[in-house]
PDB file of N, CA and C in Angstrom:
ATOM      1  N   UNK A   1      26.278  -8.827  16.479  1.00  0.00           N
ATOM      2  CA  UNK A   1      26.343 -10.275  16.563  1.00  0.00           C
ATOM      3  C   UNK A   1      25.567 -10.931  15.419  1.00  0.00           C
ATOM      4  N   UNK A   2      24.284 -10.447  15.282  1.00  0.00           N
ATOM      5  CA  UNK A   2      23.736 -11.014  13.594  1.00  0.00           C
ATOM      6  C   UNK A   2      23.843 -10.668  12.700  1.00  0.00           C
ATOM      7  N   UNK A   3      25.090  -9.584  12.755  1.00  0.00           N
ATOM      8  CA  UNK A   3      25.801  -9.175  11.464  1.00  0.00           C
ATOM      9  C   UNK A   3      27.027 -10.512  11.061  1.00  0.00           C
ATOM     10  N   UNK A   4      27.669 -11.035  12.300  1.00  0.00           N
ATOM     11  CA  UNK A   4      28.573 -11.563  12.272  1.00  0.00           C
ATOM     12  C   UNK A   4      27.874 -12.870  11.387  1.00  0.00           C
ATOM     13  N   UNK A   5      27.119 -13.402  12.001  1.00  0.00           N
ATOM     14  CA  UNK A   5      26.210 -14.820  12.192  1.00  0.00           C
ATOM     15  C   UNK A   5      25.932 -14.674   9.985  1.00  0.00           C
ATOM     16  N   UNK A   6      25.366 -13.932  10.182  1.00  0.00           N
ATOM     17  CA  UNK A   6      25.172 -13.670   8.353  1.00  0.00           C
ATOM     18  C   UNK A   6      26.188 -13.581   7.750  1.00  0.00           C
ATOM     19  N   UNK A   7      26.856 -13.052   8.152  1.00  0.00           N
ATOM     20  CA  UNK A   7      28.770 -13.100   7.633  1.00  0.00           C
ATOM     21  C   UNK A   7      29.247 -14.364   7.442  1.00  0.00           C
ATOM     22  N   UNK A   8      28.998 -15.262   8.030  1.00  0.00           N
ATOM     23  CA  UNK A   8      30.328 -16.267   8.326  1.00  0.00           C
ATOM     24  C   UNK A   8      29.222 -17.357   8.019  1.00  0.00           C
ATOM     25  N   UNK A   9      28.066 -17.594   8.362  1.00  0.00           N
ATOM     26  CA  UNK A   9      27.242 -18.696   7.769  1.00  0.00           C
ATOM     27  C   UNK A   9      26.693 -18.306   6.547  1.00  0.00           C
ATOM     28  N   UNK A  10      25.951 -17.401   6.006  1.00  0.00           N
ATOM     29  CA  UNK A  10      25.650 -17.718   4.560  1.00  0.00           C
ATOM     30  C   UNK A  10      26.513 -18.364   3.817  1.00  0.00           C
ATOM     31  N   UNK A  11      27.882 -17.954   3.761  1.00  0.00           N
ATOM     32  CA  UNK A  11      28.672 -18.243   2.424  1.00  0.00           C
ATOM     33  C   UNK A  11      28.864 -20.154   2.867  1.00  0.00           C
ATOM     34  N   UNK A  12      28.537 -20.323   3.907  1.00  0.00           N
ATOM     35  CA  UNK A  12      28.797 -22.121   4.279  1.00  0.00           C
ATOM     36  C   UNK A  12      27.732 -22.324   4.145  1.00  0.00           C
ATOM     37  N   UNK A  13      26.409 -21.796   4.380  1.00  0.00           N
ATOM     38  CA  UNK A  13      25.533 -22.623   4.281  1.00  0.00           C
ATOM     39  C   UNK A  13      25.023 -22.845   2.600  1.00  0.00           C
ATOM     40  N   UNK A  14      25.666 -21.869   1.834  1.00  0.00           N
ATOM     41  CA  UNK A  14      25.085 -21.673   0.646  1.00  0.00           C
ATOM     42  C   UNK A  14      26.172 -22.521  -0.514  1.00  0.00           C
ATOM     43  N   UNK A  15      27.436 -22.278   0.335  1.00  0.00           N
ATOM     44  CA  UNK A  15      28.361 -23.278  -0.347  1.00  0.00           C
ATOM     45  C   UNK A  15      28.203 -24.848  -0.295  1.00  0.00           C
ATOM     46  N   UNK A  16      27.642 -24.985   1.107  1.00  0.00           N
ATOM     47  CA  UNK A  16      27.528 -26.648   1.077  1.00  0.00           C
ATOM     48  C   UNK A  16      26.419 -26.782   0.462  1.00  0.00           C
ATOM     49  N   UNK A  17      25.396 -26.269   0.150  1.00  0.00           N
ATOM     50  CA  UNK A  17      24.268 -26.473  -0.895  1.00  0.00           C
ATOM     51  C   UNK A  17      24.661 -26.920  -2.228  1.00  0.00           C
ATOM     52  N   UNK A  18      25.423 -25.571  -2.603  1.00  0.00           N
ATOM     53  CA  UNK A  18      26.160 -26.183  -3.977  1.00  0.00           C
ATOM     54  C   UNK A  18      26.972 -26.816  -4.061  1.00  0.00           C
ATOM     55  N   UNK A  19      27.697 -27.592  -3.043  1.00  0.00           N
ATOM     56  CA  UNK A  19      28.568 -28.824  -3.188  1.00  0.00           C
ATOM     57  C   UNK A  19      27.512 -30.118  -3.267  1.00  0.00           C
ATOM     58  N   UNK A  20      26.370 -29.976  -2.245  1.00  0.00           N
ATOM     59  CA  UNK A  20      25.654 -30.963  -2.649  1.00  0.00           C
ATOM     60  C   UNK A  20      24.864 -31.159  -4.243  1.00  0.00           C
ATOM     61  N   UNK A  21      24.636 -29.857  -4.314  1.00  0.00           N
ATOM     62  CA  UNK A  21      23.877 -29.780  -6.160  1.00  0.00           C
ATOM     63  C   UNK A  21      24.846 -30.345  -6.530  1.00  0.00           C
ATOM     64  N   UNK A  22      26.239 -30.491  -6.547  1.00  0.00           N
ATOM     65  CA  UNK A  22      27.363 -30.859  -7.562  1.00  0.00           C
ATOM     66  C   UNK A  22      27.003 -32.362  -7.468  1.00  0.00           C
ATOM     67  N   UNK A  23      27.183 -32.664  -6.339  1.00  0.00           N
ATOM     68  CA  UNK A  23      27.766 -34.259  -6.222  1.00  0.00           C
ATOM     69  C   UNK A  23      26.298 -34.905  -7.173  1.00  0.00           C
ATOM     70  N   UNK A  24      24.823 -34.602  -6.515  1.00  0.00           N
ATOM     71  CA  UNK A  24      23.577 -34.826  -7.081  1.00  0.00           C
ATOM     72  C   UNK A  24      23.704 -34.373  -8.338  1.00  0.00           C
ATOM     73  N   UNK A  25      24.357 -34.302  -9.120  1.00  0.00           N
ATOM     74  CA  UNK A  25      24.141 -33.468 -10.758  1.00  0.00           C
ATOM     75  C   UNK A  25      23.485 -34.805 -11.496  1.00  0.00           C
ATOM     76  N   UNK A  26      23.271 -35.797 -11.146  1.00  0.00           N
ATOM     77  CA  UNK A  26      22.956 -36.777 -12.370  1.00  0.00           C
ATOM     78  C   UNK A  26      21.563 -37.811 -11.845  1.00  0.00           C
ATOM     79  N   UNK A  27      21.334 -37.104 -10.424  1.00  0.00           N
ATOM     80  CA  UNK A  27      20.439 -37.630  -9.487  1.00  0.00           C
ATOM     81  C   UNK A  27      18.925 -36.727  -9.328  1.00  0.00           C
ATOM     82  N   UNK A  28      18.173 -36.672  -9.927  1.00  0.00           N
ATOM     83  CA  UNK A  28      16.968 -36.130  -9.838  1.00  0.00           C
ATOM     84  C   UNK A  28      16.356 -36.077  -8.054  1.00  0.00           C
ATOM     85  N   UNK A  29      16.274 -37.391  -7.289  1.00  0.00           N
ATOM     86  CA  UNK A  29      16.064 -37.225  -6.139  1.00  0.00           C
ATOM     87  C   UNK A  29      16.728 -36.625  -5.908  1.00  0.00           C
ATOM     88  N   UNK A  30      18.421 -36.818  -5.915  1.00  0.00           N
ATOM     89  CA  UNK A  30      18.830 -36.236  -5.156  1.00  0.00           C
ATOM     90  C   UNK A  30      18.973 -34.499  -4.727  1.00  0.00           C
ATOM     91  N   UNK A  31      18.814 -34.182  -5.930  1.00  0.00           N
ATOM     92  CA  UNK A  31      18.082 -32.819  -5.956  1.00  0.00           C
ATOM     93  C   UNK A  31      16.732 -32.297  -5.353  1.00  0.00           C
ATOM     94  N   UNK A  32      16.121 -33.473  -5.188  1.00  0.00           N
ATOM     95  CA  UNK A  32      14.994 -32.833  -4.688  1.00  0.00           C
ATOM     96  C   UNK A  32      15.095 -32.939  -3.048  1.00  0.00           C
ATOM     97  N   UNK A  33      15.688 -33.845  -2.971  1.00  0.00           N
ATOM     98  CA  UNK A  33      16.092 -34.402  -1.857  1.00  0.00           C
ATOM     99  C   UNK A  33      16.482 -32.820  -0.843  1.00  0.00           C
ATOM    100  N   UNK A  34      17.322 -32.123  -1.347  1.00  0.00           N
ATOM    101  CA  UNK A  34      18.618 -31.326  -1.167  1.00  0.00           C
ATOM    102  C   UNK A  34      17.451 -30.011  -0.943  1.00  0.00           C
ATOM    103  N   UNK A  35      16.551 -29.646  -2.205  1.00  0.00           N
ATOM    104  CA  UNK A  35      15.459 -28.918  -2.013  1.00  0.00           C
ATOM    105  C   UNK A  35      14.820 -28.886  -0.360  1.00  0.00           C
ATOM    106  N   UNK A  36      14.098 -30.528  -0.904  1.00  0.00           N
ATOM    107  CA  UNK A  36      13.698 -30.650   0.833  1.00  0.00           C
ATOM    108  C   UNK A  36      14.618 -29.947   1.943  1.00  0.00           C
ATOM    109  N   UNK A  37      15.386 -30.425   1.898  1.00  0.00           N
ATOM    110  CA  UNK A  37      16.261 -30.005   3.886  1.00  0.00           C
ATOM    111  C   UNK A  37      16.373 -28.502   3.289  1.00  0.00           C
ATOM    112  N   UNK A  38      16.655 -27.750   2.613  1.00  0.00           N
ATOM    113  CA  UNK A  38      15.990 -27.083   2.427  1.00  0.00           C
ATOM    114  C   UNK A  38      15.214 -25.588   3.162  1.00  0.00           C
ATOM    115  N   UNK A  39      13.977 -26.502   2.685  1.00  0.00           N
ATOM    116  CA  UNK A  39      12.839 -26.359   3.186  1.00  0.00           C
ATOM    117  C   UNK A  39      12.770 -26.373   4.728  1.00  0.00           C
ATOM    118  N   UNK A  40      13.163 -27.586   4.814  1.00  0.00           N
ATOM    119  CA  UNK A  40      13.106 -27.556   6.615  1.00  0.00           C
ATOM    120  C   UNK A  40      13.749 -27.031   7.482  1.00  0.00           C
ATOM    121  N   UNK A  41      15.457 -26.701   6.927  1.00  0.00           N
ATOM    122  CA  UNK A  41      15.854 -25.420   7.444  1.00  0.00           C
ATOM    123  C   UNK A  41      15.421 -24.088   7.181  1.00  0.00           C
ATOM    124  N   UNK A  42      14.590 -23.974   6.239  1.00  0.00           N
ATOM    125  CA  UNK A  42      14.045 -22.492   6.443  1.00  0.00           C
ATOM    126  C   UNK A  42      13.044 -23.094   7.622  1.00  0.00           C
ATOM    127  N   UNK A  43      12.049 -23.684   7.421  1.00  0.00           N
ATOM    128  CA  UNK A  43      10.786 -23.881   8.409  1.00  0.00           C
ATOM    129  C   UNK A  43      11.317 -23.912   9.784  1.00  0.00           C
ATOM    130  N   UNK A  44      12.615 -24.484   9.833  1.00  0.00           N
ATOM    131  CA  UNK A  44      13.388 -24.706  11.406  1.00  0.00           C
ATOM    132  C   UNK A  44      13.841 -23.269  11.926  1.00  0.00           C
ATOM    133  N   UNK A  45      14.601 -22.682  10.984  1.00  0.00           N
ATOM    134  CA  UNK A  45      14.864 -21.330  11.191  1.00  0.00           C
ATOM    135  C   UNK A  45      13.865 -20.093  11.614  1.00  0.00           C
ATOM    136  N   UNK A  46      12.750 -20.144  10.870  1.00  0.00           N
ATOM    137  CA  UNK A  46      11.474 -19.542  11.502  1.00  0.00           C
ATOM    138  C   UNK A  46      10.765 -20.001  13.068  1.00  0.00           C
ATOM    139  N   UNK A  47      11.373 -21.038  13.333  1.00  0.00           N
ATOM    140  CA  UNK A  47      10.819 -21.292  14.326  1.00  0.00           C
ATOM    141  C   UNK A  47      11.637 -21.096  16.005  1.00  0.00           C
ATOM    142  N   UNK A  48      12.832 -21.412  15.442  1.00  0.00           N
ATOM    143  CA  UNK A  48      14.217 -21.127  15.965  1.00  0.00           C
ATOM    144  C   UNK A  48      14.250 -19.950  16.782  1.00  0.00           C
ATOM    145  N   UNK A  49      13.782 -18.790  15.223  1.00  0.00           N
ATOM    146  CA  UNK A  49      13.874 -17.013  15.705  1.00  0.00           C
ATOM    147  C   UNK A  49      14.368 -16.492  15.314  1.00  0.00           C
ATOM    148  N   UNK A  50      14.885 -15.277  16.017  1.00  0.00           N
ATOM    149  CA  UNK A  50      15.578 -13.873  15.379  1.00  0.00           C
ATOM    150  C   UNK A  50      16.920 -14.144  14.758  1.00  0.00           C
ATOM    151  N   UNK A  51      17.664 -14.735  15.292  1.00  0.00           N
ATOM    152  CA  UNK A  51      19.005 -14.619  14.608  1.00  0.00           C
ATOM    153  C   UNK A  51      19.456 -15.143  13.316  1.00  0.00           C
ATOM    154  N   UNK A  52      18.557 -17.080  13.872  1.00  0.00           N
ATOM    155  CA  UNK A  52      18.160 -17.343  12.308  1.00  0.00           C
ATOM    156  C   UNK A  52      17.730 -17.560  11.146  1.00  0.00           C
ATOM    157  N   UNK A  53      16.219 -16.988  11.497  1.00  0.00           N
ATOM    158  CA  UNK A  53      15.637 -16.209  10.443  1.00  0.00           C
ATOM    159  C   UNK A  53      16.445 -15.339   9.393  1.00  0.00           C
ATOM    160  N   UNK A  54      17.169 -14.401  10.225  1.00  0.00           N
ATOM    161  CA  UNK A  54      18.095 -13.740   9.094  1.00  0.00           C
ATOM    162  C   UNK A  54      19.083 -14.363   8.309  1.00  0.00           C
ATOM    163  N   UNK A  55      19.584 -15.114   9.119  1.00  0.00           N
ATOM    164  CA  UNK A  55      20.704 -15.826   8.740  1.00  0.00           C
ATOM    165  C   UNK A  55      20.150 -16.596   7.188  1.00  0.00           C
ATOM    166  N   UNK A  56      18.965 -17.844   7.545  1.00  0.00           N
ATOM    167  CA  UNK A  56      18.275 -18.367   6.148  1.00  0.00           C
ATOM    168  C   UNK A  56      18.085 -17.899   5.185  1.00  0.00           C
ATOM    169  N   UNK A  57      17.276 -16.653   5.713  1.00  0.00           N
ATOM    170  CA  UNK A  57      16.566 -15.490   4.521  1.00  0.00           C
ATOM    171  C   UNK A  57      17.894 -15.192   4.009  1.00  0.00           C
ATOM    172  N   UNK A  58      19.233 -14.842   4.415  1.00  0.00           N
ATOM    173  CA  UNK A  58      19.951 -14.033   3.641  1.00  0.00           C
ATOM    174  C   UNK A  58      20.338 -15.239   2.732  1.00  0.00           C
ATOM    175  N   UNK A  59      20.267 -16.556   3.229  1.00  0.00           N
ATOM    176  CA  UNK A  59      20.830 -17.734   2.139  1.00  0.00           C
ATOM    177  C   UNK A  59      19.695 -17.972   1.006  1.00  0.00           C
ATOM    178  N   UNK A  60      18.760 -17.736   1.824  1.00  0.00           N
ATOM    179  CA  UNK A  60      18.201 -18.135   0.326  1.00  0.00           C
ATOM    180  C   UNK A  60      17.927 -16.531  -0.514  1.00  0.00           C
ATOM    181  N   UNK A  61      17.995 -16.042  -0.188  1.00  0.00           N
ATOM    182  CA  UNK A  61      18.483 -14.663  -1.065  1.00  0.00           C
ATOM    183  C   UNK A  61      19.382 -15.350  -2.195  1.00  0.00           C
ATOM    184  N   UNK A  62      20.647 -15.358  -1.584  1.00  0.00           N
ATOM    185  CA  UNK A  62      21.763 -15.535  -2.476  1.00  0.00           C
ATOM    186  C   UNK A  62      21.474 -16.546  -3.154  1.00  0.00           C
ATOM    187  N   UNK A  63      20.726 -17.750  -2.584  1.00  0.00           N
ATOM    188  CA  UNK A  63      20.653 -18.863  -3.894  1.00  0.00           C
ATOM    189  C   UNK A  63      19.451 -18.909  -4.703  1.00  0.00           C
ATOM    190  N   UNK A  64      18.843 -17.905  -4.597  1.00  0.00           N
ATOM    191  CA  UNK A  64      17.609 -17.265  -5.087  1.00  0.00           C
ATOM    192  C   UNK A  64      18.476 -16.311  -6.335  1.00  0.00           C
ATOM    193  N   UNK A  65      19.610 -16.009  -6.073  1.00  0.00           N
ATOM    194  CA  UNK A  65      20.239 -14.857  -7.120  1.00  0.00           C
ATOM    195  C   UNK A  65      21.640 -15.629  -8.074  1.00  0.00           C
ATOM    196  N   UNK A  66      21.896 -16.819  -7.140  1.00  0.00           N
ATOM    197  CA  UNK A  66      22.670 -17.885  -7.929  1.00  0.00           C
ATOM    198  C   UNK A  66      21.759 -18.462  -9.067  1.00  0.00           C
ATOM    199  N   UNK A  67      20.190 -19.224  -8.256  1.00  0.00           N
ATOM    200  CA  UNK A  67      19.782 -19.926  -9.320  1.00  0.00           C
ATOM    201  C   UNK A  67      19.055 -19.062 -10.508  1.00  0.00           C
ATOM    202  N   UNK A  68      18.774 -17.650 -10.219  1.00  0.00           N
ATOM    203  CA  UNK A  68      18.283 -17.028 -11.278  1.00  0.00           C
ATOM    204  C   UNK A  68      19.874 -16.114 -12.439  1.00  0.00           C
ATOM    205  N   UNK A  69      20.767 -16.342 -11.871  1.00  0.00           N
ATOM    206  CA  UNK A  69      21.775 -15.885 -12.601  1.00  0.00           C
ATOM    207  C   UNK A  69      21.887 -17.341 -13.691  1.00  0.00           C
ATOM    208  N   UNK A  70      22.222 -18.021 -13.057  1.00  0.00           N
ATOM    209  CA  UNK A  70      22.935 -19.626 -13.470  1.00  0.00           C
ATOM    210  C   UNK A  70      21.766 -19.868 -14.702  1.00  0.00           C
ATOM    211  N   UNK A  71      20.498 -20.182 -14.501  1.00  0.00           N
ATOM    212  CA  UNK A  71      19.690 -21.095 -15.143  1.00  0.00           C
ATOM    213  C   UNK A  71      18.879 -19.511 -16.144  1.00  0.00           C
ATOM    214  N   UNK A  72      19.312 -18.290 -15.927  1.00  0.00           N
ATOM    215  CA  UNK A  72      18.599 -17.473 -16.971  1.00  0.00           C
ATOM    216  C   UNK A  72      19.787 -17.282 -18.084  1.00  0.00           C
ATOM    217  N   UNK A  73      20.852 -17.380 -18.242  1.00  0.00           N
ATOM    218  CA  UNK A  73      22.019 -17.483 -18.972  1.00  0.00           C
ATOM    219  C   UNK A  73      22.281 -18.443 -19.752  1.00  0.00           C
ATOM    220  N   UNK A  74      21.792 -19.969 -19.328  1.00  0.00           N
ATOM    221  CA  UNK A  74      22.174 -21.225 -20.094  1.00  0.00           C
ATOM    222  C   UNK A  74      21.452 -21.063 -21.608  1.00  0.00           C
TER     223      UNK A  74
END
């Protein structure tokens, strides 16, 4: 079951991130903004528990490996 849960939410939770980076591309808050929640879904997720703890951690993995692919290349 938290195989599934990591399956099917990272790639949404990590995609709507970068739809929001898109739309914010010319917006400094709004980037930071986007940072924030964030933040508070990891902090929410730790608090939440087991299932989605993993679930976060595996998102910010991946956008931990997006933003170091993306911004070490430019």
């Amino acid at each position: 079951m938290e195989t599934a849960l990591v399956v099917v939410l990272v790639p949404l939770i990590c995609g709507g991130a970068l739809w929001l980076w898109y739309l914010a591309r010319d917006s400094r808050q709004g980037r930071l903004m986007i940072v924030a929640l964030w933040g508070v879904l990891l902090a929410m997720s730790v608090i939440a528990g087991e299932p989605w703890v993993l679930v976060m951690g595996a998102a910010t993995v991946m956008m931990g490996i997006w933003v170091y692919g993306t911004w070490r290349y430019r």
